[in-house]
C-alpha atoms as a PDB file:
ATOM      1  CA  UNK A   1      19.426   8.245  12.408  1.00  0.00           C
ATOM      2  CA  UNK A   2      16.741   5.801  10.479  1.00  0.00           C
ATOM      3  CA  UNK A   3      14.297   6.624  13.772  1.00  0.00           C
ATOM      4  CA  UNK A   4      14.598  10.540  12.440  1.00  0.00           C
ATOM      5  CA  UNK A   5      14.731   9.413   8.742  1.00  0.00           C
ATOM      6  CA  UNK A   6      11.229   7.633   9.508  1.00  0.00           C
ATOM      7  CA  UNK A   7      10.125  10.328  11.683  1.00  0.00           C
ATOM      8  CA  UNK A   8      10.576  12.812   8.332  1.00  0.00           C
ATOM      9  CA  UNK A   9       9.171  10.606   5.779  1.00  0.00           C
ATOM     10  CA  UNK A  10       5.791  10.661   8.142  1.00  0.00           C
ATOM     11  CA  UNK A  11       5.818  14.135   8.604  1.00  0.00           C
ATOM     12  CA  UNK A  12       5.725  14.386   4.767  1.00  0.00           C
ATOM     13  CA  UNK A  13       3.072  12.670   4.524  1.00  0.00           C
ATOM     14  CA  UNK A  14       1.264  14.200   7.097  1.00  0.00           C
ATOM     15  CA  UNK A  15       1.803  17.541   5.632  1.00  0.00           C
ATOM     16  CA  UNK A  16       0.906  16.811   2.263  1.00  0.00           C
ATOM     17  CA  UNK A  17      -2.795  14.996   4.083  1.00  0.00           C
ATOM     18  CA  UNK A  18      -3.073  18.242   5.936  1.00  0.00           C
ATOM     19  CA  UNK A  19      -2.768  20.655   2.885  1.00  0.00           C
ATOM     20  CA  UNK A  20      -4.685  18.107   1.139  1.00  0.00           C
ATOM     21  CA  UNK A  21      -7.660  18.763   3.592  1.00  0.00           C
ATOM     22  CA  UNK A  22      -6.958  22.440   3.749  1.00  0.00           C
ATOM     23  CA  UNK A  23      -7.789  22.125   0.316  1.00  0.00           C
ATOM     24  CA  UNK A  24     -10.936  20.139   0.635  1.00  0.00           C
ATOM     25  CA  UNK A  25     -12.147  22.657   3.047  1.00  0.00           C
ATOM     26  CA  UNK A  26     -11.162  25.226   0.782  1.00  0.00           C
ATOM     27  CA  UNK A  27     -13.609  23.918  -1.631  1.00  0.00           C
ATOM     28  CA  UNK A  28     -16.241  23.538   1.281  1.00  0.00           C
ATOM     29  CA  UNK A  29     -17.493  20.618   2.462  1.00  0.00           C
ATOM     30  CA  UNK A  30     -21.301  21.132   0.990  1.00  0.00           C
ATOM     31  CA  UNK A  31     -19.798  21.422  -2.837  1.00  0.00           C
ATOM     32  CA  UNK A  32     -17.575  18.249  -1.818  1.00  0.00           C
ATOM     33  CA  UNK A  33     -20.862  16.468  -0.301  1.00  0.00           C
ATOM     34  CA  UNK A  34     -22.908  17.785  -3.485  1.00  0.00           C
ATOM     35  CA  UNK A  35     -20.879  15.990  -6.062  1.00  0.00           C
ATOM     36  CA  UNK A  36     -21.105  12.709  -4.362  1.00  0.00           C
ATOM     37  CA  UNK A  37     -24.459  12.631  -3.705  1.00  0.00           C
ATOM     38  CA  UNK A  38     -25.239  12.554  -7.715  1.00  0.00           C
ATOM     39  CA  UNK A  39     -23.202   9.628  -7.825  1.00  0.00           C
ATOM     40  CA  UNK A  40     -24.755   6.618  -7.592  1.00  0.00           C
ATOM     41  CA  UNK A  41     -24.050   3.555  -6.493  1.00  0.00           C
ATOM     42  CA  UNK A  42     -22.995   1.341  -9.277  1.00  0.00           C
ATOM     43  CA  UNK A  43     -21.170   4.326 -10.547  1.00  0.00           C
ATOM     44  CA  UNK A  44     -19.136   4.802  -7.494  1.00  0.00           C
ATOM     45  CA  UNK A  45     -18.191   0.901  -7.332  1.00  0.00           C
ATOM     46  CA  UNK A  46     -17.013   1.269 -10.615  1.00  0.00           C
ATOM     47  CA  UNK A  47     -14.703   4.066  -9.598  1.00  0.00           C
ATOM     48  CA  UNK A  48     -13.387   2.404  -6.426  1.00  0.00           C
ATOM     49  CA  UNK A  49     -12.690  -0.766  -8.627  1.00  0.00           C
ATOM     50  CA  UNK A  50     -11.197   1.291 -11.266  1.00  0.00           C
ATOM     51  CA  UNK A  51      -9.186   2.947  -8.541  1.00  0.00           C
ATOM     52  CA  UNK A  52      -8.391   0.361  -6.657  1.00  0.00           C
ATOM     53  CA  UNK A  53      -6.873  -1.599 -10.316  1.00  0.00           C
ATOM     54  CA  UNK A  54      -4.893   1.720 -11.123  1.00  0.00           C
ATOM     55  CA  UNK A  55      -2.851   1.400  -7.774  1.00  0.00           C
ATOM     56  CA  UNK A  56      -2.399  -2.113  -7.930  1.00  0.00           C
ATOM     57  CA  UNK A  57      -0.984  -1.943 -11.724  1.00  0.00           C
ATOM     58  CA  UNK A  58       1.363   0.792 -10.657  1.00  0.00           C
ATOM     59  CA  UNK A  59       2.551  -0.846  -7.561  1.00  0.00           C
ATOM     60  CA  UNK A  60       3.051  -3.896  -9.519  1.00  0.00           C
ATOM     61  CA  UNK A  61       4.551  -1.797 -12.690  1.00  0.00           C
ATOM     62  CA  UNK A  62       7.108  -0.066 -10.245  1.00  0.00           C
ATOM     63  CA  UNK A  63       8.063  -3.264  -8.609  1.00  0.00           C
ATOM     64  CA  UNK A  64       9.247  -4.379 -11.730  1.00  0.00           C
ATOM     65  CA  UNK A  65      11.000  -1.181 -12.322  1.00  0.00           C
ATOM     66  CA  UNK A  66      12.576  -1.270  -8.747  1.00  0.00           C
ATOM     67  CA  UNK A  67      13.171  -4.773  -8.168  1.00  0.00           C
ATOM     68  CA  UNK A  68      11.498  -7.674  -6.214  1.00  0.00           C
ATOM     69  CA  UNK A  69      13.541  -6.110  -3.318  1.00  0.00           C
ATOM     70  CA  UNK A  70      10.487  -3.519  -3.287  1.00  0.00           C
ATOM     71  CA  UNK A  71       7.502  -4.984  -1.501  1.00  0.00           C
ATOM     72  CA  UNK A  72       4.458  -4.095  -3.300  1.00  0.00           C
ATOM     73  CA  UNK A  73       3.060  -2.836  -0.480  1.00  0.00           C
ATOM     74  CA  UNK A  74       5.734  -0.489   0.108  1.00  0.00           C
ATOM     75  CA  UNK A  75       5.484   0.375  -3.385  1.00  0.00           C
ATOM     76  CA  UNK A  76       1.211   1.331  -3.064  1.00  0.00           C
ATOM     77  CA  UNK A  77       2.342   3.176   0.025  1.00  0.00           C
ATOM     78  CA  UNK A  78       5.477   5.739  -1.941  1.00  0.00           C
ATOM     79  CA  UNK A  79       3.572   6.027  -4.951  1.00  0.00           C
ATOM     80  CA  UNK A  80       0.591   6.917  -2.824  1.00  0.00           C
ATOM     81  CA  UNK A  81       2.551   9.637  -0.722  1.00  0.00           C
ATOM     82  CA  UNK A  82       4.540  10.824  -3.908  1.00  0.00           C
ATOM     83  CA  UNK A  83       1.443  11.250  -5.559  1.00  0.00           C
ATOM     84  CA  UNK A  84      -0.710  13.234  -3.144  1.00  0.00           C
ATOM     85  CA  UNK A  85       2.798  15.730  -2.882  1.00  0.00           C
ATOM     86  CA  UNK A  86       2.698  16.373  -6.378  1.00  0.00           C
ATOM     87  CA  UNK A  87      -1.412  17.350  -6.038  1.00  0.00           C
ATOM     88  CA  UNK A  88       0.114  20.074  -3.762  1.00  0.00           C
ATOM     89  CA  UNK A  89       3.793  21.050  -4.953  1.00  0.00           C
ATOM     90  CA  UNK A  90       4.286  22.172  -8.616  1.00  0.00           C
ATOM     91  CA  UNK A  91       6.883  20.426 -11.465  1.00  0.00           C
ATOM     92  CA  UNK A  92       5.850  16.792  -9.872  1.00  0.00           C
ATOM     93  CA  UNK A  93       8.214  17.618  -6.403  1.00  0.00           C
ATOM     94  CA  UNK A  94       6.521  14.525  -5.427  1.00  0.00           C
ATOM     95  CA  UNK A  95       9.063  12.735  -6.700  1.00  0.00           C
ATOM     96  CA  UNK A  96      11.865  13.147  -4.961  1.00  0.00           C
ATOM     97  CA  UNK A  97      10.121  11.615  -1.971  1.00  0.00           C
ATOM     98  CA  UNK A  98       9.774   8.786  -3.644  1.00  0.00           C
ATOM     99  CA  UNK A  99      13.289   8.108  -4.360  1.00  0.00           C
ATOM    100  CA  UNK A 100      13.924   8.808  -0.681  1.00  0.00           C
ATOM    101  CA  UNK A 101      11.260   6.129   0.513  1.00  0.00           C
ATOM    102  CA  UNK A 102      12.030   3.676  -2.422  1.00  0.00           C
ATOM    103  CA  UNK A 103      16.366   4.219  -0.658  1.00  0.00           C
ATOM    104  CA  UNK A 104      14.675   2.105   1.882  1.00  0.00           C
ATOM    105  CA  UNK A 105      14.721  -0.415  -0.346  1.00  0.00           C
ATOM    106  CA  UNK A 106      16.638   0.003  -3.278  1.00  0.00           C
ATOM    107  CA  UNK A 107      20.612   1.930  -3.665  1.00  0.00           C
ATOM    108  CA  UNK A 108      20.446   5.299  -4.276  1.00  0.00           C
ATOM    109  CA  UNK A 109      21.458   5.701  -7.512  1.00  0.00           C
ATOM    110  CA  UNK A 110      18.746   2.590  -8.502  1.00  0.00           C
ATOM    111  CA  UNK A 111      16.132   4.269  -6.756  1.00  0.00           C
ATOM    112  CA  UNK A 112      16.530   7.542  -8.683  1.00  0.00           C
ATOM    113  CA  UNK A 113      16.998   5.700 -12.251  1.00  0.00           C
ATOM    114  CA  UNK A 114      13.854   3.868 -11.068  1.00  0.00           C
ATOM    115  CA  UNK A 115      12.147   7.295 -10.522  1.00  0.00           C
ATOM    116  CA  UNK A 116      13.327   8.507 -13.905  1.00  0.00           C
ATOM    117  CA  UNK A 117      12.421   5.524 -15.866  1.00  0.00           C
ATOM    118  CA  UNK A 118       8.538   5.138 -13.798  1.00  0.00           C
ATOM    119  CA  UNK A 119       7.837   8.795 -14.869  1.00  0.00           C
ATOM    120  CA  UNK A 120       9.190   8.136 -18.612  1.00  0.00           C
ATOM    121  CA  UNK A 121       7.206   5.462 -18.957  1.00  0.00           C
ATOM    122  CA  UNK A 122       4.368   7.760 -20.391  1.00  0.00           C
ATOM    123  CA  UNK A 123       5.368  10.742 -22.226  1.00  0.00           C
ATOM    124  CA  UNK A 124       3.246  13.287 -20.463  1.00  0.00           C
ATOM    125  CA  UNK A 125       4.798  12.917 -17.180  1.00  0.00           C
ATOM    126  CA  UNK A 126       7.971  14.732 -18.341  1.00  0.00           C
ATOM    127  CA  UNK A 127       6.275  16.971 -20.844  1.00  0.00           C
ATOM    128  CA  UNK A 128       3.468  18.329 -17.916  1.00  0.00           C
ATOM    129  CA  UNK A 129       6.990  19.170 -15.683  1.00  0.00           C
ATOM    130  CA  UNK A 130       8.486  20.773 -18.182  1.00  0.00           C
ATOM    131  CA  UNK A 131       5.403  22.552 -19.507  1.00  0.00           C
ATOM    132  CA  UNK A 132       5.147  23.652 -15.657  1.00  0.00           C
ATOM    133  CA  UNK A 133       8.513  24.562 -15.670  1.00  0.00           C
ATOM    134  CA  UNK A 134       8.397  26.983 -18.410  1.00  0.00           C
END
């Protein structure tokens, strides 16, 4: 049962990285190329070490949320996965695959008042969905 339980948490993933691509391509590869060539270099470190601070704070954020039980690596990894799901599914579907991979390491019912308390934590989360929803 956890083999298959692992086995559908990666095929999430992998679906939501293949649409993401489809996407990409969608957008064609030379536009894609374009806009990163009038980057330059400082700019784009910058970005990366912006980037790389945003998913470190919200690991760390939604360890504290979840637990020490959560390993902030786990915790990069869900809210990396949940995130790329919402890019492709409407009303932030994203995150109900996050309360099935934070189950690995939280209770149920904690990991879904964990979800609902990491996506209050900043008004717009809820008021996007529920703009979307309407």
């Amino acid at each position: 049962m956890k083999l298959l339980k692992k086995a559908l948490q990666l095929m999430a993933v992998g679906v939501a990285l293949a649409m993401l691509l489809s996407l990409l391509h969608r957008i064609g590869w030379a536009t894609i190329a374009n806009a990163f060539s009038r980057v330059d270099w400082v700019s784009a470190a910058l970005l990366v070490a912006f980037g790389l601070a945003e998913v470190t704070l919200d690991a760390l954020a939604l360890r504290v949320i979840a637990g020490r039980s959560l390993r902030v690596g786990n915790a990069v990894a869900l809210n990396a996965a949940s995130g790329m799901m919402n890019l492709i599914l409407p009303w932030d579907s994203g995150e109900v695959l996050k309360v099935a991979l934070l189950r690995d390491s939280v209770r149920s019912s904690h990991a879904v008042s964990t979800t609902i308390i990491w996506n209050s934590r900043c008004s717009h989360g809820l008021a996007r969905a529920t703009t979307e929803a309407l």
